[in-house]
N, C-alpha and C. Protein backbone atom coordinates (compact mmCIF):
# COMPACT_ATOMS: atom_id res chain seq x y z
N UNK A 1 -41.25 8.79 -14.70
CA UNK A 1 -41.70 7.45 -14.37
C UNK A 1 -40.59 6.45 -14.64
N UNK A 2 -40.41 5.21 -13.89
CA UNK A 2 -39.76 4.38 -14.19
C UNK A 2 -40.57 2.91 -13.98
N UNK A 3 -40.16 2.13 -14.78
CA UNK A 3 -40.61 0.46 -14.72
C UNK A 3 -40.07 -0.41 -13.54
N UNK A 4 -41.28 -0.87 -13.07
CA UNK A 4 -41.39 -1.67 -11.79
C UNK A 4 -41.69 -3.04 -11.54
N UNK A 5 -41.53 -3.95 -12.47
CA UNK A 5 -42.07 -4.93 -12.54
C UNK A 5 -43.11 -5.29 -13.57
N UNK A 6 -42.92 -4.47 -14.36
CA UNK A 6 -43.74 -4.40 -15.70
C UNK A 6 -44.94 -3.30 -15.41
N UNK A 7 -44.48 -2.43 -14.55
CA UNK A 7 -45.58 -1.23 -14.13
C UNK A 7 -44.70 0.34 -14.25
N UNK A 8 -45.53 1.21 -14.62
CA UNK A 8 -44.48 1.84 -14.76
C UNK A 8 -44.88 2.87 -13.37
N UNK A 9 -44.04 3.38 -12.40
CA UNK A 9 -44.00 4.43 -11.09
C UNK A 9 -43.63 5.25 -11.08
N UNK A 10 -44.58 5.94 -10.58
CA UNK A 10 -43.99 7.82 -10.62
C UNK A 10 -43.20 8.02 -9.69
N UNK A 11 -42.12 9.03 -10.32
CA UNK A 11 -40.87 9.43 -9.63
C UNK A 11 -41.45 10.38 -8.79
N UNK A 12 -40.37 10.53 -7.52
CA UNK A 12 -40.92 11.31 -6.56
C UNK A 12 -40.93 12.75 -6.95
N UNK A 13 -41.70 13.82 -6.24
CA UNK A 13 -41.92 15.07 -6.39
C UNK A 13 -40.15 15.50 -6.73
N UNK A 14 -39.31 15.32 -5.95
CA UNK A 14 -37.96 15.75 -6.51
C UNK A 14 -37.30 15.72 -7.14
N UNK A 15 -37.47 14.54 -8.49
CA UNK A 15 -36.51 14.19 -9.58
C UNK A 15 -37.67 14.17 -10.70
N UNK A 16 -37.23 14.72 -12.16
CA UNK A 16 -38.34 15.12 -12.90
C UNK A 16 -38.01 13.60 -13.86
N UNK A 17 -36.81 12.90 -13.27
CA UNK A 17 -36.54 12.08 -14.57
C UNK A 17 -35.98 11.14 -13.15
N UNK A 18 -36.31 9.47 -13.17
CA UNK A 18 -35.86 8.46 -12.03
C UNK A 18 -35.60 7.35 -13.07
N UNK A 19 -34.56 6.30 -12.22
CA UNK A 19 -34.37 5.04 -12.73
C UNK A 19 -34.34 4.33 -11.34
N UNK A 20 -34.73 2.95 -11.39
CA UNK A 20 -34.58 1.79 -10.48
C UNK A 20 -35.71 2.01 -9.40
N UNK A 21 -35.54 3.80 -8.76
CA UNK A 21 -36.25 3.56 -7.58
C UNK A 21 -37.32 5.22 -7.73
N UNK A 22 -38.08 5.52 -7.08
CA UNK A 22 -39.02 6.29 -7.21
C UNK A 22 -38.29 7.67 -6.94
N UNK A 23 -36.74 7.51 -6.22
CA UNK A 23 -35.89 8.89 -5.53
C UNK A 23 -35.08 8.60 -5.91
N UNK A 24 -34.27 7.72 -7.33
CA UNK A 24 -33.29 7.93 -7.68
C UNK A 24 -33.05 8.47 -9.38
N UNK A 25 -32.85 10.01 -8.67
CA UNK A 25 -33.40 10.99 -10.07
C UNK A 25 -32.07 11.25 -11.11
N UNK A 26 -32.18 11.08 -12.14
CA UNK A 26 -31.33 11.64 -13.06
C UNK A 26 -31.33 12.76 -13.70
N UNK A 27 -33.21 13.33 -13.70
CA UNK A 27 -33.06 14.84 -13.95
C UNK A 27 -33.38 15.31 -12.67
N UNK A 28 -33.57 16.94 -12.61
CA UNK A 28 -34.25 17.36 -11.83
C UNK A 28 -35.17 18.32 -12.29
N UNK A 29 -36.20 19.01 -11.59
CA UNK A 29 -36.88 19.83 -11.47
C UNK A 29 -36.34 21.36 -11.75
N UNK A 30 -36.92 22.19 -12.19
CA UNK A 30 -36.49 23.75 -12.41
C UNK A 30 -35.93 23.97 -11.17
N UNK A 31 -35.02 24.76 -11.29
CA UNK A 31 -34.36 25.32 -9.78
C UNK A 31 -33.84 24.23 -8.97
N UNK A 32 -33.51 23.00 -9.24
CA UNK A 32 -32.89 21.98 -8.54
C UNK A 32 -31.97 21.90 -9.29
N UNK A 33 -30.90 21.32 -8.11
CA UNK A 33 -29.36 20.79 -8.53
C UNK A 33 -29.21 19.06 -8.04
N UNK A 34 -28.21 18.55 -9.22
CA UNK A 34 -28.34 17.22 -8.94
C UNK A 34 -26.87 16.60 -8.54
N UNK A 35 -27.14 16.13 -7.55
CA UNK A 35 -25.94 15.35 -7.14
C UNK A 35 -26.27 14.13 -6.58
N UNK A 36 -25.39 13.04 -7.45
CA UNK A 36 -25.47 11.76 -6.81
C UNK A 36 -26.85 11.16 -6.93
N UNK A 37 -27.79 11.66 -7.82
CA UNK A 37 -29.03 10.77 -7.90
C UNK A 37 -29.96 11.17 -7.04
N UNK A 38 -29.58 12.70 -6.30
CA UNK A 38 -30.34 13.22 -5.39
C UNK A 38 -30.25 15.27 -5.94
N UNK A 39 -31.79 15.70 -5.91
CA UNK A 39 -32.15 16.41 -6.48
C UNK A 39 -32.08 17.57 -5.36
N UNK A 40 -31.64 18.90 -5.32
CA UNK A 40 -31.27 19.84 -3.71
C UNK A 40 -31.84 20.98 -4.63
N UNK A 41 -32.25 21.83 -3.39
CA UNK A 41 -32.56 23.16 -3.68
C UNK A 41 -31.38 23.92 -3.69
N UNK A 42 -30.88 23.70 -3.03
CA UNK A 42 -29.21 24.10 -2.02
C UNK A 42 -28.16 23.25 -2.09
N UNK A 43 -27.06 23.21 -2.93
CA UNK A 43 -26.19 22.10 -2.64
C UNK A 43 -25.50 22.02 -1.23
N UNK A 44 -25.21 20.69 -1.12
CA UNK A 44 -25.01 20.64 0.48
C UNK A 44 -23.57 21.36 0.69
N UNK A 45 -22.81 21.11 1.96
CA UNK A 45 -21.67 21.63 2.36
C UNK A 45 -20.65 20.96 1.18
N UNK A 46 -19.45 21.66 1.00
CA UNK A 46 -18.77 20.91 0.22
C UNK A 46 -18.65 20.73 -1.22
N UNK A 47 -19.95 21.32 -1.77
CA UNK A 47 -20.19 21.53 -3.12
C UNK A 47 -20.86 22.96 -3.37
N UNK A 48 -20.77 23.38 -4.71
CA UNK A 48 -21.18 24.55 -5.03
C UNK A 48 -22.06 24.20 -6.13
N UNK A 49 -22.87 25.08 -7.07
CA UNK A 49 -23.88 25.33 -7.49
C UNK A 49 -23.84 25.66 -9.21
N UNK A 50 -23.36 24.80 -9.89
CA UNK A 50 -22.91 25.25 -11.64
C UNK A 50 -23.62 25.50 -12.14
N UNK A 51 -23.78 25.93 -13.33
CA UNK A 51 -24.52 26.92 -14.27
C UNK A 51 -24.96 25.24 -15.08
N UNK A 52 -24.76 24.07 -14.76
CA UNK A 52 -25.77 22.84 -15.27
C UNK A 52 -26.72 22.34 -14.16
N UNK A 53 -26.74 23.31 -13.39
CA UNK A 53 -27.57 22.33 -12.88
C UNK A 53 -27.30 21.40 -11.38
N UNK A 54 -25.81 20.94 -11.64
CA UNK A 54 -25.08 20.33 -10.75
C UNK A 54 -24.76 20.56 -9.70
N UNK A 55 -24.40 19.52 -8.39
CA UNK A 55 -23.36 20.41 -7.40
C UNK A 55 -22.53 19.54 -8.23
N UNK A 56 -21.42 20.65 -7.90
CA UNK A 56 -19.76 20.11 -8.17
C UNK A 56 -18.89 20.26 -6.40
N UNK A 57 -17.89 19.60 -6.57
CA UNK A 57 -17.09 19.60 -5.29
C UNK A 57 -16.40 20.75 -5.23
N UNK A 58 -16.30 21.66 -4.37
CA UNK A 58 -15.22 22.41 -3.77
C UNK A 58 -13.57 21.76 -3.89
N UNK A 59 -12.82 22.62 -3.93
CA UNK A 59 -11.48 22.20 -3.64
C UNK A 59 -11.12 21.91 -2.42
N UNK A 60 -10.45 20.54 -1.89
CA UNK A 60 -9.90 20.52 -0.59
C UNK A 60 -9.68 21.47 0.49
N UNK A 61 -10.67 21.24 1.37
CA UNK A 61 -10.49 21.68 2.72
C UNK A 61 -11.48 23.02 2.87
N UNK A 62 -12.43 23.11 1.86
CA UNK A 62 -13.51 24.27 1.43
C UNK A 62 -14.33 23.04 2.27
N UNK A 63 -15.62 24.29 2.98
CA UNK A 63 -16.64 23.85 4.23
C UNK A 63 -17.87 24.17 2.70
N UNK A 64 -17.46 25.59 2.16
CA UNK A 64 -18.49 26.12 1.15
C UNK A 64 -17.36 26.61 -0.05
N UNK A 65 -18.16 27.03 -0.95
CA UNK A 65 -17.76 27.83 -1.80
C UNK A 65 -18.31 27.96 -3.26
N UNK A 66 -17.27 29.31 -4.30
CA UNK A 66 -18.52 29.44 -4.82
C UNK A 66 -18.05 29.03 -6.18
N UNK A 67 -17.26 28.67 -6.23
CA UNK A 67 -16.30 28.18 -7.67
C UNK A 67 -15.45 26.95 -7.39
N UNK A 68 -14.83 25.58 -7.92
CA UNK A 68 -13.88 25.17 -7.78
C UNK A 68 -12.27 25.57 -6.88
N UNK A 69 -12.37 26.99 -7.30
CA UNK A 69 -11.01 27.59 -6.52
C UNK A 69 -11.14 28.93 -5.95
N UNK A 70 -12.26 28.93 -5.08
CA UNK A 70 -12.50 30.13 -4.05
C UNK A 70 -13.58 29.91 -3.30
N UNK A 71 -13.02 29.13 -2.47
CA UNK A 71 -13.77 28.87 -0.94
C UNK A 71 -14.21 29.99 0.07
N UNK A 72 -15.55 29.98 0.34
CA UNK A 72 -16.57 30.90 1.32
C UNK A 72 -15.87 30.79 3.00
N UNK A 73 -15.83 29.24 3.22
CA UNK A 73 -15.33 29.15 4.41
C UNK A 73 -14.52 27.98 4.10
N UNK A 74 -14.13 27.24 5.81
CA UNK A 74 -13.48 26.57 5.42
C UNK A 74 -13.39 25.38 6.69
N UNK A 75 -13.07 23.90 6.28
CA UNK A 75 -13.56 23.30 7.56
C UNK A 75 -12.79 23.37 8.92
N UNK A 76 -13.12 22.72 9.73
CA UNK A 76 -12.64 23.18 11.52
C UNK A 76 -11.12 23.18 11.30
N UNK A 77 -10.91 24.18 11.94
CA UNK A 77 -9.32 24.30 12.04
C UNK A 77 -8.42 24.84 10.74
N UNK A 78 -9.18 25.09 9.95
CA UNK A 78 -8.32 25.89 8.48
C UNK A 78 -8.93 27.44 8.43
N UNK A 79 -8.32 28.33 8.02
CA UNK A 79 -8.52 29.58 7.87
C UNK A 79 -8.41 30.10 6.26
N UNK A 80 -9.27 30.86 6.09
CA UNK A 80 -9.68 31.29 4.91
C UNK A 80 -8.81 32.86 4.58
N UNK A 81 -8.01 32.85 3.37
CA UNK A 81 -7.28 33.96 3.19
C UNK A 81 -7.87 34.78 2.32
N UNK A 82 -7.23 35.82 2.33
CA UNK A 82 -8.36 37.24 1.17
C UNK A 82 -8.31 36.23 -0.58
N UNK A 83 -7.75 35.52 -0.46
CA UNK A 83 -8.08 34.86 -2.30
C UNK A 83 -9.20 33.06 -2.16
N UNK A 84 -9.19 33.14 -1.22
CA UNK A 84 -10.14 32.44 -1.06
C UNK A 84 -9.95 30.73 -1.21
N UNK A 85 -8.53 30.54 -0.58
CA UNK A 85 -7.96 29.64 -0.11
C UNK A 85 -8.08 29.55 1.34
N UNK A 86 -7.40 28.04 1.31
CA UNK A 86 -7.75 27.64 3.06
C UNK A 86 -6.67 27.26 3.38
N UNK A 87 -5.59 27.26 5.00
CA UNK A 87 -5.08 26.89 5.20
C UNK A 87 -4.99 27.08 6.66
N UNK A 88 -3.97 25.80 7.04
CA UNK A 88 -4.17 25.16 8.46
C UNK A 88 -3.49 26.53 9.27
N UNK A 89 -3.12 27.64 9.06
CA UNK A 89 -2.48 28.82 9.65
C UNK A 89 -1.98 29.68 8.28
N UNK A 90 -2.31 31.47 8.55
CA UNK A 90 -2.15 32.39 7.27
C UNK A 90 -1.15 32.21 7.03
N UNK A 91 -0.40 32.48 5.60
CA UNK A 91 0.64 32.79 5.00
C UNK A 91 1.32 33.77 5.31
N UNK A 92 2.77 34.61 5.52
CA UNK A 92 3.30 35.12 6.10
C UNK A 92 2.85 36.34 5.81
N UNK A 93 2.22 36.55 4.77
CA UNK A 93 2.00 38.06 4.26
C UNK A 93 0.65 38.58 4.91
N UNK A 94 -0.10 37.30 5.89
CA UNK A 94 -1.55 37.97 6.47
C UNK A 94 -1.36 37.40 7.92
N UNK A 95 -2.53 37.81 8.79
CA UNK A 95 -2.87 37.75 9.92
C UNK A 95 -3.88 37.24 10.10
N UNK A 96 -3.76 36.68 11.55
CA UNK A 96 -5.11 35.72 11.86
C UNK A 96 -6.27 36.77 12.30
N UNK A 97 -7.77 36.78 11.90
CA UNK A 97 -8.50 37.57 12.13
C UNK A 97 -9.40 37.26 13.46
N UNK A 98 -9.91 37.85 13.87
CA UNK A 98 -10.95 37.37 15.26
C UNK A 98 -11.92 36.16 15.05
N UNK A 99 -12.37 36.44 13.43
CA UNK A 99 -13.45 34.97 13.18
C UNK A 99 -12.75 34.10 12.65
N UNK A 100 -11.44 34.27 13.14
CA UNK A 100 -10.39 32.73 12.11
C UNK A 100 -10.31 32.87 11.09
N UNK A 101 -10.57 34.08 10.13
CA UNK A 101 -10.13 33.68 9.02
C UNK A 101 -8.64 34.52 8.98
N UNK A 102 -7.99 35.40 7.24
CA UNK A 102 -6.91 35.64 7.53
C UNK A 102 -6.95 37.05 7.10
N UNK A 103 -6.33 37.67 7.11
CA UNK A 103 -6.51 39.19 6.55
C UNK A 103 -5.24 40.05 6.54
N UNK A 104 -5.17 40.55 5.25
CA UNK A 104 -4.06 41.10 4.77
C UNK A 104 -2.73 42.15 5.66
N UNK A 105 -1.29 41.70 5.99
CA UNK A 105 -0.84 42.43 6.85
C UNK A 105 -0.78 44.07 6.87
N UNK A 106 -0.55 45.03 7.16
CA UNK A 106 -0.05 46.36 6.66
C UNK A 106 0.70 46.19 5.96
N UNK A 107 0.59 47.63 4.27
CA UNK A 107 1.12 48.04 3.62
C UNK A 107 2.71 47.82 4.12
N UNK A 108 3.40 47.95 4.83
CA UNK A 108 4.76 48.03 5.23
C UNK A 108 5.14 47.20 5.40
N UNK A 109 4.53 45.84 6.16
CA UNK A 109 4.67 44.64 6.45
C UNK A 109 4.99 43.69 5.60
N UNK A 110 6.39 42.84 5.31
CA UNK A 110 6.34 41.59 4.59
C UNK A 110 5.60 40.83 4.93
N UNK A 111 5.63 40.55 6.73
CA UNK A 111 4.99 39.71 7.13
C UNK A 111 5.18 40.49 8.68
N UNK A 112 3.64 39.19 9.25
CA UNK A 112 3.15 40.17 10.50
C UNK A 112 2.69 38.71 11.41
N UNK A 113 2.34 38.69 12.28
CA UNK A 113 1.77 38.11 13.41
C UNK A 113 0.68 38.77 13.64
N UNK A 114 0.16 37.53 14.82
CA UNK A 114 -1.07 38.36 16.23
C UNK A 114 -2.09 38.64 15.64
N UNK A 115 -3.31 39.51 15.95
CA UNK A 115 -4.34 39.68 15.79
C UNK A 115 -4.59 40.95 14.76
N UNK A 116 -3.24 41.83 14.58
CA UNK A 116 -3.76 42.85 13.62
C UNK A 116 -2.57 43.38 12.81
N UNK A 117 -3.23 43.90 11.99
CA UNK A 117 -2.20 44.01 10.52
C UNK A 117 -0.79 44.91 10.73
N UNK A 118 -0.70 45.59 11.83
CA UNK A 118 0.50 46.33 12.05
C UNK A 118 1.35 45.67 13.13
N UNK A 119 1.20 44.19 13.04
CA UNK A 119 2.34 43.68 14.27
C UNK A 119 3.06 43.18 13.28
N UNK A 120 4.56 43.74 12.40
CA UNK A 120 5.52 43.07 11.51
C UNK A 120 6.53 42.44 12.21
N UNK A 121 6.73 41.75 11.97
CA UNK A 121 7.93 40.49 11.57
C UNK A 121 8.84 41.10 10.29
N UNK A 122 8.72 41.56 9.52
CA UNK A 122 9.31 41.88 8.19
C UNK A 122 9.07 42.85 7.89
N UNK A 123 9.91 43.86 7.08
CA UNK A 123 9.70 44.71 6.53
C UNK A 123 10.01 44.99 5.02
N UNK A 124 8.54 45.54 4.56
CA UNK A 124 9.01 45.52 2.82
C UNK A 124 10.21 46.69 2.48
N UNK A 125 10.96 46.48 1.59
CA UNK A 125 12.07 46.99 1.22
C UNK A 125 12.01 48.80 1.34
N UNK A 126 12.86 49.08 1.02
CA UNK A 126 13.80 49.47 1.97
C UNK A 126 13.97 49.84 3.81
N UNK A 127 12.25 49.52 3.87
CA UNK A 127 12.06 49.53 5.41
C UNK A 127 12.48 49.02 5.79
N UNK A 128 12.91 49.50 7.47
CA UNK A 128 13.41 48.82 8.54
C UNK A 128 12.85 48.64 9.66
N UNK A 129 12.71 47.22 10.69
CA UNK A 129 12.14 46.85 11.74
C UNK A 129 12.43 46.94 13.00
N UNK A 130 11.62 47.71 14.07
CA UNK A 130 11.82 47.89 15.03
C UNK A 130 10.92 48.11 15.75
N UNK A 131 11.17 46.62 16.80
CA UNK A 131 9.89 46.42 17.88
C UNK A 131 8.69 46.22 16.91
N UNK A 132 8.56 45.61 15.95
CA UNK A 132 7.32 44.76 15.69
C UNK A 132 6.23 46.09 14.16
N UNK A 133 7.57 47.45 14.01
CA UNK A 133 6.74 48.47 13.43
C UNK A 133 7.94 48.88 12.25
N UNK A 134 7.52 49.11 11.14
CA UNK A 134 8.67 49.23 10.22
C UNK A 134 8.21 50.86 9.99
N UNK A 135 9.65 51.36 9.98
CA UNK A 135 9.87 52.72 9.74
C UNK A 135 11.36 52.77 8.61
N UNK A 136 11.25 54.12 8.03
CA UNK A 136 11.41 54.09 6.42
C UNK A 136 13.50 54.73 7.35
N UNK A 137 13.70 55.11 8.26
CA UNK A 137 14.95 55.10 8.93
C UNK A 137 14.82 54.47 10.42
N UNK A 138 16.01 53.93 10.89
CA UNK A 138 15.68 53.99 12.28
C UNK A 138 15.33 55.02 13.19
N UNK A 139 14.91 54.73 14.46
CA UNK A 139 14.15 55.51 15.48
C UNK A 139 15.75 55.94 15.92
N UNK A 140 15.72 57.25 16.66
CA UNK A 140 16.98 57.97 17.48
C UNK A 140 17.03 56.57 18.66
N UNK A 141 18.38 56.60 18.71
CA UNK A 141 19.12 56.18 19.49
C UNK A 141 19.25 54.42 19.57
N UNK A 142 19.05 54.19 18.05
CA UNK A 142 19.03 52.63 17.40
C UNK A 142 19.80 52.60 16.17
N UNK A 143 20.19 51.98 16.02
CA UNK A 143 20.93 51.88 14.70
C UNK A 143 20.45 50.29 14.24
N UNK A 144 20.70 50.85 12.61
CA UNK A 144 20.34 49.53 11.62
C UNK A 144 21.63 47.92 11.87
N UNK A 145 21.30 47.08 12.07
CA UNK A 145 21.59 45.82 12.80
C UNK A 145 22.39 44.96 11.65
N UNK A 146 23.63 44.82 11.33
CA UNK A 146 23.75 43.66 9.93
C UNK A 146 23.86 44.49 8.73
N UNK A 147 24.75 45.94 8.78
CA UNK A 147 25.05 46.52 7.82
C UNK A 147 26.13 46.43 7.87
């Protein structure tokens, strides 16, 4: 309840504790989270779900997520990598996946392009690159480039 003019008004079904107005809750209800004076079953986009009770904010450029620093998705145009960061295009060590997000290159691969984990750009050490596939010597009738 809160005081209304020397009356006191019941807070709405969603906040177990209000000030000023009948929906502007400071507690909430069992199984509700509070953000901003507003009581959710579900915190909205953009925030996640703390062990008080609260939504808290996501880290920049998180759509969802489930901690401060590991985003579910991520908003239009950023891609989500296997640690659960976001960025405007993968890091050299992953690939872009079919649902936009990013996914880890092949074992052999420093780094890769395109749509799947065996198109390298790079090859991890002592491998060598050729035509987009790292092999542990060159292929017959190629030789190593810059020795």
């Amino acid at each position: 309840m809160y005081s209304s003019n020397g009356q006191c008004v019941v807070c709405s079904t969603n906040c177990s504790q209000c000030t000023g107005t009948s929906t502007n809750c400071i507690n909430c209800p069992l199984a509700k989270y509070w953000l901003n004076g507003v009581c959710y079953t579900d915190c909205p986009n953009g925030y996640y779900e703390s062990v008080t009770m609260t939504c808290v904010p996501c880290m920049s450029l998180c759509l969802t997520c489930t901690s401060a620093t590991s985003c579910t998705s991520c908003v239009s145009g950023y891609s989500i990598d296997s640690t659960g960061k976001c960025y405007s295009s993968c890091p050299s060590s992953q690939y872009m996946l079919s649902d936009g997000n990013c996914g880890n290159c092949s074992v052999a691969c420093a780094s890769c392009y395109g749509s799947y984990p065996d198109q390298c750009t790079s090859c991890k050490s002592p491998l060598v690159l050729y035509r987009g596939v790292c092999y542990t010597v060159c292929p017959a009738s190629t030789y190593l480039n810059g020795v």
